[in-house]
C-alpha atoms as a PDB file:
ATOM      1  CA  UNK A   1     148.751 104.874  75.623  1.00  0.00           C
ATOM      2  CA  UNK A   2     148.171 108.614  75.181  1.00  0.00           C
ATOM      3  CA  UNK A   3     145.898 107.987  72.037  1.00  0.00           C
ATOM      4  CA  UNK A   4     143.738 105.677  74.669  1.00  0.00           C
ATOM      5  CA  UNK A   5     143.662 108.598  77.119  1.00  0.00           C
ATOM      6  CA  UNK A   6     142.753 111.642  74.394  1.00  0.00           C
ATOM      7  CA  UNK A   7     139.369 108.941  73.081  1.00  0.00           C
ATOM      8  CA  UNK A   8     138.727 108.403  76.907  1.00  0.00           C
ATOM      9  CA  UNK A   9     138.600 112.413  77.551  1.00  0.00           C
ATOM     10  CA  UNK A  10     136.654 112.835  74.255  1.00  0.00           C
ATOM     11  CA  UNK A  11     133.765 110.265  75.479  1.00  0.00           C
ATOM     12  CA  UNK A  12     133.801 111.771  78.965  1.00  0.00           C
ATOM     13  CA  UNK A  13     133.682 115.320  77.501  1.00  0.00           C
ATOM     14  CA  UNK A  14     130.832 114.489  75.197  1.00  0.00           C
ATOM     15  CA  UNK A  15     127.422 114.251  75.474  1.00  0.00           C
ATOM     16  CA  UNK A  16     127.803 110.514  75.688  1.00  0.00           C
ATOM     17  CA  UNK A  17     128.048 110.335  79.547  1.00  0.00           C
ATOM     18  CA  UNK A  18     124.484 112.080  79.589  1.00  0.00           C
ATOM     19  CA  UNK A  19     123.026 109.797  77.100  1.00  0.00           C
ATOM     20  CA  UNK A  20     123.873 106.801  79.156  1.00  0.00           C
ATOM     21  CA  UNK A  21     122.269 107.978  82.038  1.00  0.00           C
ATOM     22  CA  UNK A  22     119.106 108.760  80.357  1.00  0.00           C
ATOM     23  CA  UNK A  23     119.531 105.209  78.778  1.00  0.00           C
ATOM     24  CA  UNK A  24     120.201 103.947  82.298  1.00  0.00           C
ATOM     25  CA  UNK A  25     116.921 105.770  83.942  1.00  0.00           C
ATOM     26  CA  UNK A  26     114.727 104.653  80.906  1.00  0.00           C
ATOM     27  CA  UNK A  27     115.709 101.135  81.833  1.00  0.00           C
ATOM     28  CA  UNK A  28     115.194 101.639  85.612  1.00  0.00           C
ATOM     29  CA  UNK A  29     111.892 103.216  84.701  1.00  0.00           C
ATOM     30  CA  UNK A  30     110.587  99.946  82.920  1.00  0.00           C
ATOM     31  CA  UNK A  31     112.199  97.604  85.288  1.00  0.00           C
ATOM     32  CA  UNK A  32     110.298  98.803  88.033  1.00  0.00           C
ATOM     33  CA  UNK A  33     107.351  99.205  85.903  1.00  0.00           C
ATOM     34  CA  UNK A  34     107.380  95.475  84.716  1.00  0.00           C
ATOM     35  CA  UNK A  35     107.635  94.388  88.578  1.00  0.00           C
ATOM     36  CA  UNK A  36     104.835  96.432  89.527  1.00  0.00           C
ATOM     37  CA  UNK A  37     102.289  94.140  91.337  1.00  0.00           C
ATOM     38  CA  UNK A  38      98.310  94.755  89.729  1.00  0.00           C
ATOM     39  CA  UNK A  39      95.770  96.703  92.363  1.00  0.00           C
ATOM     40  CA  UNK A  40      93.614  93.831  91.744  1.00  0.00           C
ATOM     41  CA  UNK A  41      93.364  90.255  91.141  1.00  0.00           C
ATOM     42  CA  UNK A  42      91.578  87.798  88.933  1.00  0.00           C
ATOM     43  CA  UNK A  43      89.793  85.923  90.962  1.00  0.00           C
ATOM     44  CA  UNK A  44      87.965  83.798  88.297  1.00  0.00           C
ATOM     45  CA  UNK A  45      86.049  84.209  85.270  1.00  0.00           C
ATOM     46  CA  UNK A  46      83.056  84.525  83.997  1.00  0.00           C
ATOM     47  CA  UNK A  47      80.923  84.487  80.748  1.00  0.00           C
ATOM     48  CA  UNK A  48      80.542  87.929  81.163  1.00  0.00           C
ATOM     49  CA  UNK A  49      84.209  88.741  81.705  1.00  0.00           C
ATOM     50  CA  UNK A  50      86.563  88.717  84.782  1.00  0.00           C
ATOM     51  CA  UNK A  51      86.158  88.504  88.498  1.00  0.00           C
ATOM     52  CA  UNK A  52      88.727  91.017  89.781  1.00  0.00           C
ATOM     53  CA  UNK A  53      89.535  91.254  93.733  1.00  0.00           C
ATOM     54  CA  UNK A  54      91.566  94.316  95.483  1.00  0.00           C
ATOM     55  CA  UNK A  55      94.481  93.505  97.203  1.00  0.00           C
ATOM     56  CA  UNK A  56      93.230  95.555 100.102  1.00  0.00           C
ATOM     57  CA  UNK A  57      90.013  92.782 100.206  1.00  0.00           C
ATOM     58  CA  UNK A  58      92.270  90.314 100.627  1.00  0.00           C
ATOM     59  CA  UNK A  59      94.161  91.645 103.104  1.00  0.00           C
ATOM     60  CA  UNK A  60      91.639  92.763 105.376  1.00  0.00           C
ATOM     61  CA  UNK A  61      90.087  89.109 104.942  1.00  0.00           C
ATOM     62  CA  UNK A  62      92.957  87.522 105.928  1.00  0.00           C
ATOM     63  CA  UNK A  63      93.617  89.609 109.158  1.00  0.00           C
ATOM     64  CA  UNK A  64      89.782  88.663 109.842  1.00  0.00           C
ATOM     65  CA  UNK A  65      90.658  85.403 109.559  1.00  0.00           C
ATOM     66  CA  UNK A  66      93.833  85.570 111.829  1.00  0.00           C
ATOM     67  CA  UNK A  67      91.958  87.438 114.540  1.00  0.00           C
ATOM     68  CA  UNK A  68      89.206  85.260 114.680  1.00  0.00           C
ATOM     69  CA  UNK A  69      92.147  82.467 116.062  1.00  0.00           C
ATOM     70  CA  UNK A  70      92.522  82.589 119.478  1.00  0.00           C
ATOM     71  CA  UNK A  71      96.458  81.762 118.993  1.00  0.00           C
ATOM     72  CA  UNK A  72      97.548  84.468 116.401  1.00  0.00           C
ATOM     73  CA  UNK A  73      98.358  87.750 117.265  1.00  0.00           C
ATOM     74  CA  UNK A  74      98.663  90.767 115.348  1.00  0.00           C
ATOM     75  CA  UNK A  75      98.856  89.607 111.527  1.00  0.00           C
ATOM     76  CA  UNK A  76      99.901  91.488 108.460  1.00  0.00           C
ATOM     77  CA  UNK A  77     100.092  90.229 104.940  1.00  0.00           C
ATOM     78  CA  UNK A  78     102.135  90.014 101.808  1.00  0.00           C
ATOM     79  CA  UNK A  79     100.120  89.447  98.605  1.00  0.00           C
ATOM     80  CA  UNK A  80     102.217  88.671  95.237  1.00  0.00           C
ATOM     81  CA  UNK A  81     101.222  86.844  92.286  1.00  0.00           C
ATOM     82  CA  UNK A  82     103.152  85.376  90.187  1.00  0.00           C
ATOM     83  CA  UNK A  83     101.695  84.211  87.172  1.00  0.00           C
ATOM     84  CA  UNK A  84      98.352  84.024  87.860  1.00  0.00           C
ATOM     85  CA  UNK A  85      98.940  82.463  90.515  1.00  0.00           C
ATOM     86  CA  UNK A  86      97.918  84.338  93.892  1.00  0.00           C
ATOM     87  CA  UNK A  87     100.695  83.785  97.081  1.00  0.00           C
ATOM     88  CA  UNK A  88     100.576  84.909 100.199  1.00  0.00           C
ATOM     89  CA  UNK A  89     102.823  85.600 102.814  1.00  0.00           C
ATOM     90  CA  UNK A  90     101.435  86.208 106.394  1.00  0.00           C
ATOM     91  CA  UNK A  91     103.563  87.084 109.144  1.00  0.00           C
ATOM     92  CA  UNK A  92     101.927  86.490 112.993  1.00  0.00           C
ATOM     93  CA  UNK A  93     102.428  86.913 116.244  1.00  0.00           C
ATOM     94  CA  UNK A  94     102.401  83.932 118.286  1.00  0.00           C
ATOM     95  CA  UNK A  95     100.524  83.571 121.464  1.00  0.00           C
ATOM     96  CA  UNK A  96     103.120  81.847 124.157  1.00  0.00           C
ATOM     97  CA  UNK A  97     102.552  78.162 124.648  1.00  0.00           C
ATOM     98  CA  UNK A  98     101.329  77.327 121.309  1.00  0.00           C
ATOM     99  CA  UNK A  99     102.503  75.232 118.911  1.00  0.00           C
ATOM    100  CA  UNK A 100     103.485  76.752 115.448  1.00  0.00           C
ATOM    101  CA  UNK A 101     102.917  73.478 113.235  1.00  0.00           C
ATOM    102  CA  UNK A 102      99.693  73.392 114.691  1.00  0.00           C
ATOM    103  CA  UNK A 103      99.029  77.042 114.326  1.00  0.00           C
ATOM    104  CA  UNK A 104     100.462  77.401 110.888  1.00  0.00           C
ATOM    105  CA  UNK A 105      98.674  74.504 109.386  1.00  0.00           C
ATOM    106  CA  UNK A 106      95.143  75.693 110.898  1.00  0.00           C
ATOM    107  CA  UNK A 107      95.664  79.130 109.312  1.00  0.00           C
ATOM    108  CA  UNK A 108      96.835  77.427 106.299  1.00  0.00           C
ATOM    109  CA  UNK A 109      93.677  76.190 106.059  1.00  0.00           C
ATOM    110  CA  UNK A 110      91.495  78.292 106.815  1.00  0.00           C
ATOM    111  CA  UNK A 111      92.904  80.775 104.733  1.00  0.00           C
ATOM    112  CA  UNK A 112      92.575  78.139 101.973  1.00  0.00           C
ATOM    113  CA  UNK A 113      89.203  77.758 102.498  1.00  0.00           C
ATOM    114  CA  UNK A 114      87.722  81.546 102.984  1.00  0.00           C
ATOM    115  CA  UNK A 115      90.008  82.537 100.059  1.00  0.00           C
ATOM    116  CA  UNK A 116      88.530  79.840  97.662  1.00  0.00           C
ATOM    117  CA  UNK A 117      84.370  80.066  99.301  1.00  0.00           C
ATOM    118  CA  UNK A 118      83.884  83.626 100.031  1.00  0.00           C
ATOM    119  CA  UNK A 119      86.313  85.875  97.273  1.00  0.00           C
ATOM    120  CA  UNK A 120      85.866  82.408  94.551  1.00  0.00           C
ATOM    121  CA  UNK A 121      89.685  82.665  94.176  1.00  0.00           C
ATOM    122  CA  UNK A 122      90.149  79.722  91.750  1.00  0.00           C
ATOM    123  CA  UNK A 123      94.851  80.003  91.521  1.00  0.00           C
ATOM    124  CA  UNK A 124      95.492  80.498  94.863  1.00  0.00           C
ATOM    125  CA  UNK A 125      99.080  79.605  95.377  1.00  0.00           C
ATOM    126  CA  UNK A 126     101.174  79.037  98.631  1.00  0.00           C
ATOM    127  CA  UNK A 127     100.503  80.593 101.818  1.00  0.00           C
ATOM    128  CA  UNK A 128     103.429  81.014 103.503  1.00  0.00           C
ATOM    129  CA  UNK A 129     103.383  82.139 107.678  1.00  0.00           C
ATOM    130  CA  UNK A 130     106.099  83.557 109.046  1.00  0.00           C
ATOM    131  CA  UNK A 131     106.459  84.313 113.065  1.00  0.00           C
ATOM    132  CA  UNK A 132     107.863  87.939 113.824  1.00  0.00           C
ATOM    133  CA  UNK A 133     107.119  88.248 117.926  1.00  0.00           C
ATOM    134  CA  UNK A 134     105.255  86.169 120.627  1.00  0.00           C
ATOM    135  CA  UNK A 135     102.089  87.417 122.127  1.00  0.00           C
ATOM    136  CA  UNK A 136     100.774  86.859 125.463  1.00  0.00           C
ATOM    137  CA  UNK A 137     101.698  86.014 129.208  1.00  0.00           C
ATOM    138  CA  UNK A 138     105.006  83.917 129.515  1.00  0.00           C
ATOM    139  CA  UNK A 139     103.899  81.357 132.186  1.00  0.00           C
ATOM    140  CA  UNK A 140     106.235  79.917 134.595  1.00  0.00           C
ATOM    141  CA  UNK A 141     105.972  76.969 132.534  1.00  0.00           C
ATOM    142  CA  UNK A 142     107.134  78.118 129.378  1.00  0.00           C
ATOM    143  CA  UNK A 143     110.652  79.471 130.769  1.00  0.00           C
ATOM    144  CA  UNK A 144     113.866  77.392 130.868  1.00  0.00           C
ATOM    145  CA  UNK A 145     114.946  75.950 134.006  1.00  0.00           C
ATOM    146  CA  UNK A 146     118.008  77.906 135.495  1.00  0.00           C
ATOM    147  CA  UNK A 147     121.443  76.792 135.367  1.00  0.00           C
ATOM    148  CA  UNK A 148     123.691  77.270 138.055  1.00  0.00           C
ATOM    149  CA  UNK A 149     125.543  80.042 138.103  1.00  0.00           C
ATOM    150  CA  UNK A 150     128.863  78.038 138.871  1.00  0.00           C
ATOM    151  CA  UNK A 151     130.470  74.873 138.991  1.00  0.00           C
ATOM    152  CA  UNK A 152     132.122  75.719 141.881  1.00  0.00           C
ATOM    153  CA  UNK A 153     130.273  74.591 145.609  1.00  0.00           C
ATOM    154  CA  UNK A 154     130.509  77.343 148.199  1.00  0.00           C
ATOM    155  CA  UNK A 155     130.433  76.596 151.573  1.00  0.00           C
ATOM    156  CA  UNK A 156     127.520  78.896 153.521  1.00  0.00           C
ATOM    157  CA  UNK A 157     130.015  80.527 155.739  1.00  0.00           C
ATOM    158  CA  UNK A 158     131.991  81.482 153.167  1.00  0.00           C
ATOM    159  CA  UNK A 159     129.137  83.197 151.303  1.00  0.00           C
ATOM    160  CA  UNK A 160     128.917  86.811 153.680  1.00  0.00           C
ATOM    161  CA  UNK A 161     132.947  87.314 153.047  1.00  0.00           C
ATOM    162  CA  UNK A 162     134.354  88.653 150.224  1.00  0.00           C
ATOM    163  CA  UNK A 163     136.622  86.615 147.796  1.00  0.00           C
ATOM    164  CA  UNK A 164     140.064  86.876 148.394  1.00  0.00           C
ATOM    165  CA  UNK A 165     142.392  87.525 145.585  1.00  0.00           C
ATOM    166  CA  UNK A 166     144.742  84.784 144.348  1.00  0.00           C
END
């Protein structure tokens, strides 16, 4: 036991606790490097070499795209690729009253669409829409009936007199 505790106090007393942590940083260091998403994106080729795209083109297109739909809100989006594949994640606010299948699958497509026709975007990926808020006027419609308060009938002349303790 005591010959375990003198090697323990000899590699904490030696420069092997620093040398791990530089070890430890390097690793963190290429980890985070390796995860790193690319400012741009290939959007196809070419004979004469790669179509590239900026992340911030494709944002801005698909808020464009989300405001020009009466039922989406405020939109902000997630672009990732994996592969070279391009996904995108796009998180709305819903107007009140509308229907998110509906919503989600117009958006869907139209993304689709302006993503493949305008920016040529060849490995386009899923396109996944995510509600964060509702937007909008809550009509008198839209809002749950009330349920009683109690179970209990009161009669009317009760209702000006305080309850009486049991």
């Amino acid at each position: 036991m005591e010959q375990i505790q003198e090697t323990l106090n000899y590699l904490i007393s030696g420069p092997y606790p620093w040398v791990a942590a530089v070890v430890l940083l390097c690793l963190f260091i290429l980890w985070s490097a390796a995860r790193r998403e690319p400012v741009s994106i290939v959007a196809f080729d070419s004979p004469n070499g790669e179509i590239r795209v900026a992340r911030t083109a494709i944002n801005e297109l698909v808020q464009r795209t989300g405001d020009m739909m009466p039922t989406v809100g405020k939109c902000s989006t997630r672009v990732h690729t994996r592969g070279d594949v391009l996904n995108i994640e796009v998180r709305i606010k819903l107007l009140v009253g509308s229907r998110l299948s509906d919503v989600s699958t117009e958006l869907q497509e139209r993304l689709s669409s302006t993503l493949r026709d305008s920016l040529g975007i060849e490995r386009l990926g899923g396109i996944d829409v995510e509600v964060v808020g509702l937007t909008g006027k809550i009509e008198d419609e839209y809002l749950p009936v009330a349920a009683p308060t109690s179970n209990r009938e009161v009669p009317e002349d009760d209702l000006d007199q305080p309850e009486k303790p049991d």
